[in-house]
Protein backbone atom coordinates (compact mmCIF):
# COMPACT_ATOMS: atom_id res chain seq x y z
CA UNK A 1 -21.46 93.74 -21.54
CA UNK A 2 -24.03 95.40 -18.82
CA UNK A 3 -23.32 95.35 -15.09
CA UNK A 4 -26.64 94.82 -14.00
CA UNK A 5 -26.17 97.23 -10.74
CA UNK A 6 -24.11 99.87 -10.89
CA UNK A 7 -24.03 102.22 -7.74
CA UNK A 8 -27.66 100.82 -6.35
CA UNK A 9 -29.16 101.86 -10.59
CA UNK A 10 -30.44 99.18 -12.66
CA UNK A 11 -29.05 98.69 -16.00
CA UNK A 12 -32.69 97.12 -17.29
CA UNK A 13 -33.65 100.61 -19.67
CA UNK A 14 -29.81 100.47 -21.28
CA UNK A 15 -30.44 96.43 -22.08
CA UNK A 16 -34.03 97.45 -23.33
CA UNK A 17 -32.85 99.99 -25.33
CA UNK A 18 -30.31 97.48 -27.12
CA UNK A 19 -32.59 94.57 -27.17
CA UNK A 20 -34.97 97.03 -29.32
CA UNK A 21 -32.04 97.86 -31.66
CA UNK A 22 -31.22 93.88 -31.78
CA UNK A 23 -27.95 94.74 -30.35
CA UNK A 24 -26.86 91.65 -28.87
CA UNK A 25 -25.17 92.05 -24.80
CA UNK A 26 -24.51 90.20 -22.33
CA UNK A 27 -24.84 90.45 -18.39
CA UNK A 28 -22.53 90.52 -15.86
CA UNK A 29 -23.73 89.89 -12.24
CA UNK A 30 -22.37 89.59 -8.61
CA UNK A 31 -25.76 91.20 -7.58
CA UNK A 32 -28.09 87.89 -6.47
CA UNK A 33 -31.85 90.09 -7.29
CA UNK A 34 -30.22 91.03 -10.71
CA UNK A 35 -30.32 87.74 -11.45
CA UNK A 36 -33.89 86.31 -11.48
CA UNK A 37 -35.53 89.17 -13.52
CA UNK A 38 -38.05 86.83 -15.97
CA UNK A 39 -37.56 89.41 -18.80
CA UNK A 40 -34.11 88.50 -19.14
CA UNK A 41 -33.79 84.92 -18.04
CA UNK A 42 -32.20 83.55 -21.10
CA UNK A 43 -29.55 86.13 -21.61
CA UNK A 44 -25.87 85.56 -21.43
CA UNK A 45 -24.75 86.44 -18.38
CA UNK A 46 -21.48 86.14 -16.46
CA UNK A 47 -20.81 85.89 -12.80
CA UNK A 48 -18.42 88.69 -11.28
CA UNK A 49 -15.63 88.74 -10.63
CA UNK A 50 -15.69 87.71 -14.62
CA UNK A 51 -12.63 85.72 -15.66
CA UNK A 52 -10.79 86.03 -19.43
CA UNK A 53 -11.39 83.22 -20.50
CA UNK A 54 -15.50 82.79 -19.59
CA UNK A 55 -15.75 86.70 -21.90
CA UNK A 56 -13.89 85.36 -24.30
CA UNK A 57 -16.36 82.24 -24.68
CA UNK A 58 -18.94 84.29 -23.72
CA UNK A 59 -18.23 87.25 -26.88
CA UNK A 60 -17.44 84.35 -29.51
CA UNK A 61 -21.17 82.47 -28.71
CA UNK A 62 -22.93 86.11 -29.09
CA UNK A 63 -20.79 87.33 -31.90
CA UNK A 64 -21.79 83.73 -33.48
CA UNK A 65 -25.38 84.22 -33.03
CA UNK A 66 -25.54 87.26 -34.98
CA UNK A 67 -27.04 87.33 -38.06
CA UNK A 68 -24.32 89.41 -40.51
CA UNK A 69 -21.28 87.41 -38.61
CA UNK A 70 -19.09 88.19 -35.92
CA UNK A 71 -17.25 91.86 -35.86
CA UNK A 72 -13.44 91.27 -36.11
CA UNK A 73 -11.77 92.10 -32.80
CA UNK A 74 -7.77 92.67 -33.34
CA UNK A 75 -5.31 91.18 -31.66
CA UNK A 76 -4.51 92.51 -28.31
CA UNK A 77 -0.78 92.74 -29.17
CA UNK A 78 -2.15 94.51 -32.92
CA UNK A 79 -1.01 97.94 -33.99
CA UNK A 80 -4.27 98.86 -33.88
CA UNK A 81 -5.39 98.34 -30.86
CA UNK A 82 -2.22 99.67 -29.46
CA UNK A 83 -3.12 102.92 -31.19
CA UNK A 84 -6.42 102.56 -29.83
CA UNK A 85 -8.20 102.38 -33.07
């Protein structure tokens, strides 16, 4: 997930970057010029302040567009995650 303005710095050169690698990401915007760039008009992108439930929805429809599957994310309450691995 790219904030598309962080401290007055566009995140566009990041988001190329991983659109070349076909690393899929999302947007997230409060910033209203952030949000009519043509390039990336039909990425995901979430409004801020971004709620659990809308990146939750949001990471399951990219994860589900990729081509190899979705990566398995643990369980928040998961050993693993609680030993930050």
């Amino acid at each position: 997930m790219l904030d598309i303005n962080l401290g007055g710095e566009m995140v566009y050169p990041v988001a190329d970057r991983l659109a070349a690698l076909d690393v899929p990401f999302l947007f997230a915007t409060g910033d209203v010029q952030g949000r009519d760039n043509p390039r990336y008009g039909a990425q995901p992108r979430l409004e801020k302040p971004v709620i659990a439930p809308e990146l939750l929805r949001a990471l399951d429809d990219l994860f589900a567009a990729m081509p190899h599957g979705a990566p398995r994310i643990p369980d928040a309450g998961s050993a693993q995650v609680r030993a930050g691995g």
